[in-house]
PDB file of N, CA and C in Angstrom:
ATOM      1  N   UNK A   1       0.820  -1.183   0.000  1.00  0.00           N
ATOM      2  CA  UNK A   1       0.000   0.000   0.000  1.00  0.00           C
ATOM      3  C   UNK A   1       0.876   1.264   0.000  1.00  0.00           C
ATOM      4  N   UNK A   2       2.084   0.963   0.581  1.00  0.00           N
ATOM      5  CA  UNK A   2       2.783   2.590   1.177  1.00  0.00           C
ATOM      6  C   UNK A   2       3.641   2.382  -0.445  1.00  0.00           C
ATOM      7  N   UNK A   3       4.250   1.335  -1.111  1.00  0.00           N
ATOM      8  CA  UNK A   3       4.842   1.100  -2.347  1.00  0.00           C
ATOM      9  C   UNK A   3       3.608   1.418  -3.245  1.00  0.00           C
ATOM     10  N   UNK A   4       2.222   1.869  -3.455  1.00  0.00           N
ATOM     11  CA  UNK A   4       1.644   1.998  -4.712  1.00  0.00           C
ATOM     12  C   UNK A   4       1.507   3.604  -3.975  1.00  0.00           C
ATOM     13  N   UNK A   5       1.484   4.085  -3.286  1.00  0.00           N
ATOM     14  CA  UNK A   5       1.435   5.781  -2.990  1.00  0.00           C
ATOM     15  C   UNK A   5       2.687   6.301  -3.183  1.00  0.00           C
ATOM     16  N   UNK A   6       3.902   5.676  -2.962  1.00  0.00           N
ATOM     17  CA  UNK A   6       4.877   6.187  -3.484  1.00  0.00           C
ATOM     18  C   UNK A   6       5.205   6.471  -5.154  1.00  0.00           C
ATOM     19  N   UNK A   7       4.842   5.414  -6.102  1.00  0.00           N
ATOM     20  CA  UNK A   7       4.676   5.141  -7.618  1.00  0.00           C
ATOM     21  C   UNK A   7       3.300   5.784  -8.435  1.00  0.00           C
ATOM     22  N   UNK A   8       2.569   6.156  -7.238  1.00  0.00           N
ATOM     23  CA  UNK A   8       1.318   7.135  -7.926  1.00  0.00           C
ATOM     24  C   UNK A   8       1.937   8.685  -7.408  1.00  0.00           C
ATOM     25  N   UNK A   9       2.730   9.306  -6.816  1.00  0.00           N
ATOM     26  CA  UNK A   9       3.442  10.407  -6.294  1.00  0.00           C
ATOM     27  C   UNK A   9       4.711  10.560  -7.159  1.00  0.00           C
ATOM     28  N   UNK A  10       5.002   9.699  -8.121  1.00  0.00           N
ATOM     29  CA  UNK A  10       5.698   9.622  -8.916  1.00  0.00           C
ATOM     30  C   UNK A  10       5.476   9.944 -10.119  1.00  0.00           C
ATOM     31  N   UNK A  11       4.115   8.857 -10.279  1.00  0.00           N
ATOM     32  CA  UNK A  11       3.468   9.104 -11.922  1.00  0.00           C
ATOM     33  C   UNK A  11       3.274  10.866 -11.650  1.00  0.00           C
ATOM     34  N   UNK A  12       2.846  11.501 -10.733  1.00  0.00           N
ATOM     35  CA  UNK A  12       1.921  12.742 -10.581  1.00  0.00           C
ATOM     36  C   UNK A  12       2.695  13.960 -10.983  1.00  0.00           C
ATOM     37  N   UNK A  13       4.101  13.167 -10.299  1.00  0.00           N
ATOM     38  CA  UNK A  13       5.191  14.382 -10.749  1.00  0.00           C
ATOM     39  C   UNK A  13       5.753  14.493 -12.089  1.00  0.00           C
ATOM     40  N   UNK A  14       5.853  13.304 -12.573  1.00  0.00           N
ATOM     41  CA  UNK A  14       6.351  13.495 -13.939  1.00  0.00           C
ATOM     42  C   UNK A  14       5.276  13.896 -15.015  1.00  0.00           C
ATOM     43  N   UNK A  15       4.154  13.805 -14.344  1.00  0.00           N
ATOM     44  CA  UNK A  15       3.001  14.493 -15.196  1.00  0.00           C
ATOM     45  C   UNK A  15       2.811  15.799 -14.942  1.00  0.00           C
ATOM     46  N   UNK A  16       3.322  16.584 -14.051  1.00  0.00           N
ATOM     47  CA  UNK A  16       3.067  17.397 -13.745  1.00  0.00           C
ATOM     48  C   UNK A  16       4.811  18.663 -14.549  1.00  0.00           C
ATOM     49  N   UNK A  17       5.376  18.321 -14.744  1.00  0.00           N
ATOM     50  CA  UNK A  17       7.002  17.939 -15.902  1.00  0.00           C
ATOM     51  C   UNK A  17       6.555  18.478 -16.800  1.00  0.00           C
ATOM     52  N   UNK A  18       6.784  19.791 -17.662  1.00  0.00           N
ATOM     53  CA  UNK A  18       6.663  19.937 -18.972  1.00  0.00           C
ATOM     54  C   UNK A  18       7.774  19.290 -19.743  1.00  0.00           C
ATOM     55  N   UNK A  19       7.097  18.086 -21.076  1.00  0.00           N
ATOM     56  CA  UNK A  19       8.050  17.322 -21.696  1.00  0.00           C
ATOM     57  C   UNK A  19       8.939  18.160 -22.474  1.00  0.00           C
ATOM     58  N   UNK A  20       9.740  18.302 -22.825  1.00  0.00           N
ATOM     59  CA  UNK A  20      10.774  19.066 -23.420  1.00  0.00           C
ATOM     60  C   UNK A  20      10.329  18.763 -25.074  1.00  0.00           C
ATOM     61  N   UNK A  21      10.807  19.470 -26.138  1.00  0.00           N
ATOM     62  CA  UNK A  21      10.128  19.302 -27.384  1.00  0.00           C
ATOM     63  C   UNK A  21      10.680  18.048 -27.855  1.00  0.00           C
ATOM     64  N   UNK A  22      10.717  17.055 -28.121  1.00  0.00           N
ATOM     65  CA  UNK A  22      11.294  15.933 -28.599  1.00  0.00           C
ATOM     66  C   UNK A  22      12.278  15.828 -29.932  1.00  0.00           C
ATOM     67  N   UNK A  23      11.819  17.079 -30.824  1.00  0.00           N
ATOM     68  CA  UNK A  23      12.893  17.235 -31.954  1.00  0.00           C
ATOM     69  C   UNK A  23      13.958  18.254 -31.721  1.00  0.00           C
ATOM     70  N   UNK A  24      14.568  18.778 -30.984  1.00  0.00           N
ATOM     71  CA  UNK A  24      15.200  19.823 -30.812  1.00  0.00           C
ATOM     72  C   UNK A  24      16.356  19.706 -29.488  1.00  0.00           C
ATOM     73  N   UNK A  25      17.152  20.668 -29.744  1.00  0.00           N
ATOM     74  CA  UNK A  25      17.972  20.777 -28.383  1.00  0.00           C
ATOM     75  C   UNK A  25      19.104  19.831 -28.893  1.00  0.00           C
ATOM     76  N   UNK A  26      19.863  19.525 -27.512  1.00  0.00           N
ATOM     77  CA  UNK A  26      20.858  18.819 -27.750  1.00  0.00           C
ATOM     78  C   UNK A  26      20.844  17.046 -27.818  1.00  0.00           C
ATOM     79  N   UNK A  27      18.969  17.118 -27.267  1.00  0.00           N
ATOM     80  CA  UNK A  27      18.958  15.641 -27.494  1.00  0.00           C
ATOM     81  C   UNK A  27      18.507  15.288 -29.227  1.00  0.00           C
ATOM     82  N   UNK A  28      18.855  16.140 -30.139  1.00  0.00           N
ATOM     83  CA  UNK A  28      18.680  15.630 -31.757  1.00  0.00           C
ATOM     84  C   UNK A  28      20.059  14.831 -32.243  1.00  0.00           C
ATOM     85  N   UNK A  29      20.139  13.941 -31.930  1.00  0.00           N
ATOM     86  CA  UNK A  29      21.389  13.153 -32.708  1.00  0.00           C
ATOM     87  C   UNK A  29      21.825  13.137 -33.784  1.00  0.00           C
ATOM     88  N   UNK A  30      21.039  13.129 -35.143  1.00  0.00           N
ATOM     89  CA  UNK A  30      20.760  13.191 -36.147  1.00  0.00           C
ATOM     90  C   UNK A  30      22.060  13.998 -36.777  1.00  0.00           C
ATOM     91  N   UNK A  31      22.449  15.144 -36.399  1.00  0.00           N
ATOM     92  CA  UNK A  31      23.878  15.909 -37.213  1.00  0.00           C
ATOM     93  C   UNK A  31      25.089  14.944 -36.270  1.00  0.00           C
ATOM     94  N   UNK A  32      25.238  14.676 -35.179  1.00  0.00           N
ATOM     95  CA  UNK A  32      26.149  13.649 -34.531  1.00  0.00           C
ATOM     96  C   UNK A  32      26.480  12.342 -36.044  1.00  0.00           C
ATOM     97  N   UNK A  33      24.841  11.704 -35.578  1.00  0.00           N
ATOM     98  CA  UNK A  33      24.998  10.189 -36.442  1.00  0.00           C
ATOM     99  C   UNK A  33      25.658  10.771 -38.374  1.00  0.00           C
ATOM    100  N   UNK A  34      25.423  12.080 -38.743  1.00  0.00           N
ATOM    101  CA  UNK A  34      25.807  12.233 -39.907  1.00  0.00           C
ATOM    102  C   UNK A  34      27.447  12.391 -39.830  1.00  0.00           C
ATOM    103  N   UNK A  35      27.884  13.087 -38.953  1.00  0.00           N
ATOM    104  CA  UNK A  35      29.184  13.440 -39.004  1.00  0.00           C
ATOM    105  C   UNK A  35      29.871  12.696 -38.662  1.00  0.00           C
ATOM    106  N   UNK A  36      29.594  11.368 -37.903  1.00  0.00           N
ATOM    107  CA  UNK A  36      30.535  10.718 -37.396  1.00  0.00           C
ATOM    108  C   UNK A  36      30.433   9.595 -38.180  1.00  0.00           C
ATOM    109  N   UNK A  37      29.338   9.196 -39.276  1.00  0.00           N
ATOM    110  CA  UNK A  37      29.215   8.741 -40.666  1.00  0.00           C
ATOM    111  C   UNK A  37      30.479   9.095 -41.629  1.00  0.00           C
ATOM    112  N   UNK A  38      30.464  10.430 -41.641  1.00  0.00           N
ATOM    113  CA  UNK A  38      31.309  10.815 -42.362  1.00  0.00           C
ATOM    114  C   UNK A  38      32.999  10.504 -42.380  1.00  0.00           C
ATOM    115  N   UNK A  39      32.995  10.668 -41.103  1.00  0.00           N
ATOM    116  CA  UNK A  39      34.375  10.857 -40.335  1.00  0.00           C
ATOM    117  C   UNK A  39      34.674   9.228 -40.440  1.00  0.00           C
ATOM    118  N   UNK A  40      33.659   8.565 -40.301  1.00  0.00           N
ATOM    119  CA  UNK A  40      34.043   6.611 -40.179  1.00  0.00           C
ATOM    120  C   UNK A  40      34.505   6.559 -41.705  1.00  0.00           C
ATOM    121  N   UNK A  41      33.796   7.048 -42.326  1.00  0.00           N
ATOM    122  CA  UNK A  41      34.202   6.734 -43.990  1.00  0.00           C
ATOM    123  C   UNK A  41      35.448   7.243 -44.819  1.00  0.00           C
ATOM    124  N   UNK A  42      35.689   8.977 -44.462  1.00  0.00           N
ATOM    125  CA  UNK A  42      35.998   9.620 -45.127  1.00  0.00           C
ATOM    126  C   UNK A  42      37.592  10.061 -44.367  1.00  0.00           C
ATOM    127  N   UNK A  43      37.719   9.697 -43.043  1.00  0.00           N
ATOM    128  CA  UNK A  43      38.968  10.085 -42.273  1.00  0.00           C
ATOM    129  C   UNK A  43      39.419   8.814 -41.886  1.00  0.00           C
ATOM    130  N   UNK A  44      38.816   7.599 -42.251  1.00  0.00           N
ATOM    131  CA  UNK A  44      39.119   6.337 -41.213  1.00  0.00           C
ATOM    132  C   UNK A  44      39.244   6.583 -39.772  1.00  0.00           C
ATOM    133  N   UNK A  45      38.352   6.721 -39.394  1.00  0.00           N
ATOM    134  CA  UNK A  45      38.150   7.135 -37.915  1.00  0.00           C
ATOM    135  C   UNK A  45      37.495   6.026 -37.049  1.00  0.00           C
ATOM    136  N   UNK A  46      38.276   4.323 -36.894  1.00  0.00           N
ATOM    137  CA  UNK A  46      37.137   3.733 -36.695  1.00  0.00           C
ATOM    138  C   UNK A  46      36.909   3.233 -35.797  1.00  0.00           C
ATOM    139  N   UNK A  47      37.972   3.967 -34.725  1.00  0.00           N
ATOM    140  CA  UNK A  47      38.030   4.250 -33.192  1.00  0.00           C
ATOM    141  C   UNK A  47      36.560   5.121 -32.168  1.00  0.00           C
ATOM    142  N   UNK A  48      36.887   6.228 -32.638  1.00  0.00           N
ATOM    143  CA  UNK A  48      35.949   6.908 -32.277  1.00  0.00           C
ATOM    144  C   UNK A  48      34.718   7.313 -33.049  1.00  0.00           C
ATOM    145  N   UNK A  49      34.801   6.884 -34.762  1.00  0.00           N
ATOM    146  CA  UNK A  49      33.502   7.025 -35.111  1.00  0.00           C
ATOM    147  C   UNK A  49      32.584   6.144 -34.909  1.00  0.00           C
ATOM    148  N   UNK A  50      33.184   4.704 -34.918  1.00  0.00           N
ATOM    149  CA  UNK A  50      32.420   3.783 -34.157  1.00  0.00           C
ATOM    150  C   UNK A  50      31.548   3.815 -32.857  1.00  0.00           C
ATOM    151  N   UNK A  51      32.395   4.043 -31.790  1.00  0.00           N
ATOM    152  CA  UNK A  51      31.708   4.451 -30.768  1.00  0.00           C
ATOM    153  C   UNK A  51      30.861   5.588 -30.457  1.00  0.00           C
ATOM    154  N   UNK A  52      31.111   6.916 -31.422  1.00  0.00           N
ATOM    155  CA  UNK A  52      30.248   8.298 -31.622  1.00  0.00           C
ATOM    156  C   UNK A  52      29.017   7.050 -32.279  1.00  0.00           C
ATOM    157  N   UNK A  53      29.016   6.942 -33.062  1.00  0.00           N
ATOM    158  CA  UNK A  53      27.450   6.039 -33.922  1.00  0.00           C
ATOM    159  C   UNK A  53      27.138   5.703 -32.994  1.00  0.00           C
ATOM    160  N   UNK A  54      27.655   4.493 -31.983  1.00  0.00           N
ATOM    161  CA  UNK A  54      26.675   3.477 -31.347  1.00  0.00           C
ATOM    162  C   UNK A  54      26.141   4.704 -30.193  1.00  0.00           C
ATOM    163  N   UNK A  55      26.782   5.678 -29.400  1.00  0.00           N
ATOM    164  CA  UNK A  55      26.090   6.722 -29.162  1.00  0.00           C
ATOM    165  C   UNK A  55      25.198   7.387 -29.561  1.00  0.00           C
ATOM    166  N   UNK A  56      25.467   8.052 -30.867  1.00  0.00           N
ATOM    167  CA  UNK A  56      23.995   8.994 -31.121  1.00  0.00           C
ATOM    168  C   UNK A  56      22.745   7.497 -31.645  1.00  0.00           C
ATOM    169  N   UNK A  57      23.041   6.665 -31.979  1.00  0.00           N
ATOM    170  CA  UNK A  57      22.157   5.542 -32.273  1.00  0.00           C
ATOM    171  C   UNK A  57      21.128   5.498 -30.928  1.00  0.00           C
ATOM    172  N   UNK A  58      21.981   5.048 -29.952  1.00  0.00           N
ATOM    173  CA  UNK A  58      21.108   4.963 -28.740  1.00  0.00           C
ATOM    174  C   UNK A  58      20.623   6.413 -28.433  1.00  0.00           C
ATOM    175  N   UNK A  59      21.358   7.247 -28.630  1.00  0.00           N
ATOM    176  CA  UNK A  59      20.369   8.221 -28.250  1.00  0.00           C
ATOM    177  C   UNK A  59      19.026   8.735 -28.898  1.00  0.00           C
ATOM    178  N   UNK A  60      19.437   8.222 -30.355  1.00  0.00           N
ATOM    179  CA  UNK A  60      17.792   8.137 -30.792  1.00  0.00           C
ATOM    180  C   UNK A  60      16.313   7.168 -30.144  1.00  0.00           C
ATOM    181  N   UNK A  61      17.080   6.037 -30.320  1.00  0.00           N
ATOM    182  CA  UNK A  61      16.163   5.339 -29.764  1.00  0.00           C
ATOM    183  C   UNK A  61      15.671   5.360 -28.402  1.00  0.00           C
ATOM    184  N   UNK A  62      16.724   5.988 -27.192  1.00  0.00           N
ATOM    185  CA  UNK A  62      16.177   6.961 -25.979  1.00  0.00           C
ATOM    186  C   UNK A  62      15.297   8.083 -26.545  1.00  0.00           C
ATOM    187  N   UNK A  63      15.355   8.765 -27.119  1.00  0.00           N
ATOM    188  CA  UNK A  63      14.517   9.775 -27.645  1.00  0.00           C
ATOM    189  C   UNK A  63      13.041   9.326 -27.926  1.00  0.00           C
ATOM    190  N   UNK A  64      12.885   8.545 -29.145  1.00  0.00           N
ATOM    191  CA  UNK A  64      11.991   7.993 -29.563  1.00  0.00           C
ATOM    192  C   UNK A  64      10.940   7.352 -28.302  1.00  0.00           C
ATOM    193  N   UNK A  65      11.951   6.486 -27.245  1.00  0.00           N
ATOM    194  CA  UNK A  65      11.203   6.066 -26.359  1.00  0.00           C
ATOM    195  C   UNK A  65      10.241   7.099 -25.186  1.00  0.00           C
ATOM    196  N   UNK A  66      10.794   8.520 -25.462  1.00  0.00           N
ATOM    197  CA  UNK A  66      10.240   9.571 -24.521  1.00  0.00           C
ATOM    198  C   UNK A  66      11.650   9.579 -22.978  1.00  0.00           C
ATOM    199  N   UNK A  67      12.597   9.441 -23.470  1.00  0.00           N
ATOM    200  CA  UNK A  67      13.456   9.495 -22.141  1.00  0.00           C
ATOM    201  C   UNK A  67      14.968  10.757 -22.472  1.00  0.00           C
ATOM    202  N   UNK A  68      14.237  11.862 -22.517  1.00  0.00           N
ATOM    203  CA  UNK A  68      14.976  12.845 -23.313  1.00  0.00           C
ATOM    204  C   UNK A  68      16.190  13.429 -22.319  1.00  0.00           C
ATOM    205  N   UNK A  69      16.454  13.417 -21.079  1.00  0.00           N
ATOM    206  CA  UNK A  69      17.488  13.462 -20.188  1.00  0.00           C
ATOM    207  C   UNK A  69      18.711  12.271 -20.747  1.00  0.00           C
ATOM    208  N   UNK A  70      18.499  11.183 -20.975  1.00  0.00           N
ATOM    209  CA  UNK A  70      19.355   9.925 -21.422  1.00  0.00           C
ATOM    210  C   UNK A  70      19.900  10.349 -22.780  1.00  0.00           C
ATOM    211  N   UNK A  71      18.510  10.800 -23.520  1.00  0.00           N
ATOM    212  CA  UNK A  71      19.101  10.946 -24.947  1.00  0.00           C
ATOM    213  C   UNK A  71      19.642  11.951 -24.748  1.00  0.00           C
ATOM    214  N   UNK A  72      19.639  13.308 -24.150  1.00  0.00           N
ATOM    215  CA  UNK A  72      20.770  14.194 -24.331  1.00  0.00           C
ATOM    216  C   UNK A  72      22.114  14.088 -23.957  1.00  0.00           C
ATOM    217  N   UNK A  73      22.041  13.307 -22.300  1.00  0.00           N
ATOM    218  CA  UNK A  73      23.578  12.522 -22.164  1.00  0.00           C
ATOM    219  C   UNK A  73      24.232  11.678 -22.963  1.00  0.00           C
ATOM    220  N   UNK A  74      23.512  10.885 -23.879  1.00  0.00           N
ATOM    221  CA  UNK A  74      24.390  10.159 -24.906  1.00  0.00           C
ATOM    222  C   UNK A  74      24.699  11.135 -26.021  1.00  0.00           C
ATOM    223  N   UNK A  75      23.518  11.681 -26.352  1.00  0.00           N
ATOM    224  CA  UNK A  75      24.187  12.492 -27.324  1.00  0.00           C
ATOM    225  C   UNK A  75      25.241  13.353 -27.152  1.00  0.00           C
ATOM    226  N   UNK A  76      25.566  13.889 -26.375  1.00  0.00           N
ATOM    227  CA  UNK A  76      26.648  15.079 -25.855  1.00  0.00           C
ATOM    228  C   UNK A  76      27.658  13.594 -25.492  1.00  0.00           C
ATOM    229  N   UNK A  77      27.692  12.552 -25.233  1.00  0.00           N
ATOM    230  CA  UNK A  77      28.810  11.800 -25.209  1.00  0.00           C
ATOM    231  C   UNK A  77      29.247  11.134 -26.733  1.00  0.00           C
ATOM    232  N   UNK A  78      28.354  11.407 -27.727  1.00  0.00           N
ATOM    233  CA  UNK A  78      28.576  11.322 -29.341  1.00  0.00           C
ATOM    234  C   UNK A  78      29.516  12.254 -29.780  1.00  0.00           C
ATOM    235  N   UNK A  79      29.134  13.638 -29.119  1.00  0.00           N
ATOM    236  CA  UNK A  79      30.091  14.746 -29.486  1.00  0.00           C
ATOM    237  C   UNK A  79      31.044  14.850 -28.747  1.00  0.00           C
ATOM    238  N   UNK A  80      31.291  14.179 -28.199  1.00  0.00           N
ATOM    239  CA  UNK A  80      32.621  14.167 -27.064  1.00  0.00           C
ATOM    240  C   UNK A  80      33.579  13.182 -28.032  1.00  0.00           C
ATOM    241  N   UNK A  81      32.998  11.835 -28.223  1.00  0.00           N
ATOM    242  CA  UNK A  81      33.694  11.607 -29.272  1.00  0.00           C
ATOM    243  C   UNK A  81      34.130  11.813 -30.636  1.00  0.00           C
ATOM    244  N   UNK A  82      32.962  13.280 -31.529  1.00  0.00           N
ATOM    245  CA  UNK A  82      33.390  13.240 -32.698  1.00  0.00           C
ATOM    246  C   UNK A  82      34.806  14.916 -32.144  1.00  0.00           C
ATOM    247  N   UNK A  83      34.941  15.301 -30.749  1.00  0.00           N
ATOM    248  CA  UNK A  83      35.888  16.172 -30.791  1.00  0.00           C
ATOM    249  C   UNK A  83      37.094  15.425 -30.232  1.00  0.00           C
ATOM    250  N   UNK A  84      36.995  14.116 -29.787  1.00  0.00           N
ATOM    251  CA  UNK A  84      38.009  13.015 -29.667  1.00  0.00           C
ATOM    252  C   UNK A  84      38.772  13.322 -31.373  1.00  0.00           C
ATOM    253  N   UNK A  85      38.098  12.879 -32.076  1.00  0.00           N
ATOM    254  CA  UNK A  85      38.215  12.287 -33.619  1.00  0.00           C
ATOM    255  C   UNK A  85      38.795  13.271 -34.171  1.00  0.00           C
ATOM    256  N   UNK A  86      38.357  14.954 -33.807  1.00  0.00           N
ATOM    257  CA  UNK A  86      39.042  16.117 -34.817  1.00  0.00           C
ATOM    258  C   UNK A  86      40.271  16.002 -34.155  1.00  0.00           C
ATOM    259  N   UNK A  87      40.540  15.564 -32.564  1.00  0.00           N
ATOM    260  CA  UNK A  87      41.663  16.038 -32.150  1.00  0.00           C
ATOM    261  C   UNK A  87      42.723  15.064 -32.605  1.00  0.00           C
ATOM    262  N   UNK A  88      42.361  13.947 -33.152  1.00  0.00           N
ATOM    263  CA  UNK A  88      43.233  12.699 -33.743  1.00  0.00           C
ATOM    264  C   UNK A  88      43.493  12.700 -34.877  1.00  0.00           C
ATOM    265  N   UNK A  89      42.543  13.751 -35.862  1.00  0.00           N
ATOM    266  CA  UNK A  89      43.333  13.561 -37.017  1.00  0.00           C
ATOM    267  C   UNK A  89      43.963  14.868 -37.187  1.00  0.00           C
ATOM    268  N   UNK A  90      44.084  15.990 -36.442  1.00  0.00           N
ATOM    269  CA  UNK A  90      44.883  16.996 -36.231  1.00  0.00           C
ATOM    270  C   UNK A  90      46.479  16.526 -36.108  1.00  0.00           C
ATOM    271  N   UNK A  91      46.340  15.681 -34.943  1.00  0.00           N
ATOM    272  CA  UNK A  91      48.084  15.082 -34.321  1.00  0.00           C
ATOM    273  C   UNK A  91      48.269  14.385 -35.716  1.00  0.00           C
ATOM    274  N   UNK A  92      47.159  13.562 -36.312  1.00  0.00           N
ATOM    275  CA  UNK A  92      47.873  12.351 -37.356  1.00  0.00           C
ATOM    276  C   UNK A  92      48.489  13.503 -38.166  1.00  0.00           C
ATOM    277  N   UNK A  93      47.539  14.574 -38.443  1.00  0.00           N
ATOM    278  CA  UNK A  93      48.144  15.367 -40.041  1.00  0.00           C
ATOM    279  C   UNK A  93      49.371  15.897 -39.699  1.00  0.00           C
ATOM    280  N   UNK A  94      49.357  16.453 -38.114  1.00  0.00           N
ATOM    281  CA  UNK A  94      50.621  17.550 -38.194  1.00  0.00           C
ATOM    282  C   UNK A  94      52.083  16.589 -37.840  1.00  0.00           C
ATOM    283  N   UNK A  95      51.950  15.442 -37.486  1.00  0.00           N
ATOM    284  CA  UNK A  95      52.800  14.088 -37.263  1.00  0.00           C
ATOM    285  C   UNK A  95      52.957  13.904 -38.521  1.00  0.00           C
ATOM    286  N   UNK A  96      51.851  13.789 -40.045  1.00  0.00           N
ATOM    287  CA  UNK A  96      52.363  13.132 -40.942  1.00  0.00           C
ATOM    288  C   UNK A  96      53.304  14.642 -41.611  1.00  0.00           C
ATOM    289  N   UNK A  97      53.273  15.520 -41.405  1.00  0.00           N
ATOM    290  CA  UNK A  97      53.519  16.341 -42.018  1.00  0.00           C
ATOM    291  C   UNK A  97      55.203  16.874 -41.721  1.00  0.00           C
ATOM    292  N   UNK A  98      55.423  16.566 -40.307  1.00  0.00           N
ATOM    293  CA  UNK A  98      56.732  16.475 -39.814  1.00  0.00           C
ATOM    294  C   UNK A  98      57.574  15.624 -40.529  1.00  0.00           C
ATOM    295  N   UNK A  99      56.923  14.291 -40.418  1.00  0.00           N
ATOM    296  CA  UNK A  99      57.396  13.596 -40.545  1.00  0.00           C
ATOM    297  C   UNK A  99      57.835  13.693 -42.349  1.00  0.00           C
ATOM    298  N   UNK A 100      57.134  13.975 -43.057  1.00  0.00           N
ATOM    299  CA  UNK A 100      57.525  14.355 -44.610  1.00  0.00           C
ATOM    300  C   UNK A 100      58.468  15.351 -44.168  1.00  0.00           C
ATOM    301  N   UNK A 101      58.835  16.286 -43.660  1.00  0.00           N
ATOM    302  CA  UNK A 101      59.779  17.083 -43.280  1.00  0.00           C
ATOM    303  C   UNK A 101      61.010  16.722 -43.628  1.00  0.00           C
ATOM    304  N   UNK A 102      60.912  15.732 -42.314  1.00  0.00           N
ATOM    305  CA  UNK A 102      61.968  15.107 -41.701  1.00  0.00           C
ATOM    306  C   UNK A 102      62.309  14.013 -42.353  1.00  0.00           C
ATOM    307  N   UNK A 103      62.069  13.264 -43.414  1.00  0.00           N
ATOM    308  CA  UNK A 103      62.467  12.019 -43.765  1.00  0.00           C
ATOM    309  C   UNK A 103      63.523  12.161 -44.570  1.00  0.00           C
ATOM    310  N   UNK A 104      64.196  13.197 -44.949  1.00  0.00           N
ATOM    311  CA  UNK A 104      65.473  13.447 -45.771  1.00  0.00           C
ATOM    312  C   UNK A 104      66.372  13.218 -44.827  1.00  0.00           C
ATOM    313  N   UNK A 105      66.478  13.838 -43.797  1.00  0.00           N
ATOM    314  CA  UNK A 105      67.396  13.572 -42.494  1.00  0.00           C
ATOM    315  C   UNK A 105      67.415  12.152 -42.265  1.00  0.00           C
ATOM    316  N   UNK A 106      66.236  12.025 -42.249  1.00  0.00           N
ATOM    317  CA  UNK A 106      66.481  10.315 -41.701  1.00  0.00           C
ATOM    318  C   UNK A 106      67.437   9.264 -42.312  1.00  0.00           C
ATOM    319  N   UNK A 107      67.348   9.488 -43.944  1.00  0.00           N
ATOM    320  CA  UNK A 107      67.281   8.848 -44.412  1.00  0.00           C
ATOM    321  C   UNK A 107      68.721   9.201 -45.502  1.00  0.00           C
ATOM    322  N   UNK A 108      69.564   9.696 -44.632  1.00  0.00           N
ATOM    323  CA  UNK A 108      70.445  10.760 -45.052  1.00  0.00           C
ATOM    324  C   UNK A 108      71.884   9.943 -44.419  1.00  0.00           C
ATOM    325  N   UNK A 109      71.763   9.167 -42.771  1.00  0.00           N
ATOM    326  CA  UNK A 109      72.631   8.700 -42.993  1.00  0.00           C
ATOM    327  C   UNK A 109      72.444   7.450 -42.898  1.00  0.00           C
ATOM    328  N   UNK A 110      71.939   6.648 -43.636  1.00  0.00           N
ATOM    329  CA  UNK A 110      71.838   5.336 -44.517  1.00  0.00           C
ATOM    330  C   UNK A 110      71.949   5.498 -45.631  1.00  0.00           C
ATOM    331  N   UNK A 111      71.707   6.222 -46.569  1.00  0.00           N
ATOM    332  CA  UNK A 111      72.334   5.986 -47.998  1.00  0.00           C
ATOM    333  C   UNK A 111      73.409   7.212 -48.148  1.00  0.00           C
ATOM    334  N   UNK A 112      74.488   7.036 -48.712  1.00  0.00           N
ATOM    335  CA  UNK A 112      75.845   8.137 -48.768  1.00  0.00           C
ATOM    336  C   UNK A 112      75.310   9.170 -49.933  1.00  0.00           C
ATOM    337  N   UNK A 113      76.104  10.135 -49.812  1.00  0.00           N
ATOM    338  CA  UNK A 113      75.464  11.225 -50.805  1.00  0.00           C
ATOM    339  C   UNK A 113      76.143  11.441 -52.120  1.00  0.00           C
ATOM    340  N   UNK A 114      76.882  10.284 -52.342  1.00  0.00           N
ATOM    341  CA  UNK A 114      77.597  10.890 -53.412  1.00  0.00           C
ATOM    342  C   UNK A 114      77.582   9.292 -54.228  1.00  0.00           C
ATOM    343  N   UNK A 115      76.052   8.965 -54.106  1.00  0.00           N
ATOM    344  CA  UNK A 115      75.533   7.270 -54.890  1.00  0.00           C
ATOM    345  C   UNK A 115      75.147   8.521 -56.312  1.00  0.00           C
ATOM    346  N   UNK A 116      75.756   7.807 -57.822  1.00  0.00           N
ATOM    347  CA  UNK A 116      75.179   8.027 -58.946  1.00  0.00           C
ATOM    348  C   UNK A 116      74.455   6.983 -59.000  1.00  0.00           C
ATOM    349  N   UNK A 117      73.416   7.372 -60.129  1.00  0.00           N
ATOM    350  CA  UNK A 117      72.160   6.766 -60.369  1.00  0.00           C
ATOM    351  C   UNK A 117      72.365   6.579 -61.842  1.00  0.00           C
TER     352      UNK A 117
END
């Protein structure tokens, strides 16, 4: 009896809750699941675009179900990983880019400089 007054004091409050708009805000996954689409395909990203998808994924389907607090925490943990992903292919580019730099040096004293061809 004291367990169904507690769960009807429950229903009362969350009815009493204005629902938040269901398409909007930060719980819309939808630009997440595109970009981190992109980023899986187009950057080989398949670290963190993987895990960004299975994020904004669930956060749709939290959404859909009416549980829009969940879907906004996953979603904002989608974008946590697609700024994981910019920050990884930043290091890869400016690493690959050194590294083209630098590969004359490297490679400078293993072959002698005065080989004709």
């Amino acid at each position: 009896m004291r367990e169904d007054r507690g769960a009807e004091e429950d229903r009362e409050a969350r009815a009493e809750r204005p629902a938040p708009a269901p398409g909007g805000g930060a719980s819309s996954s939808t630009m997440a699941l595109i970009l981190h689409a992109m980023t899986f395909l187009c950057c080989a990203n398949w670290i963190f675009g993987v895990v960004g998808i299975v994020f904004a994924v669930r956060a749709g389907h939290k959404r859909d179900r009416g549980l829009y607090e969940e879907a906004e925490t996953l979603t904002r943990y989608s974008w946590y990983c697609l700024g994981a992903a910019a920050v990884m292919f930043f290091v890869m580019a400016v690493l690959t880019l050194w590294m083209f730099t630098q590969a004359g040096s490297w490679v400078q004293g293993f072959v002698p400089g005065n080989v004709l061809y």
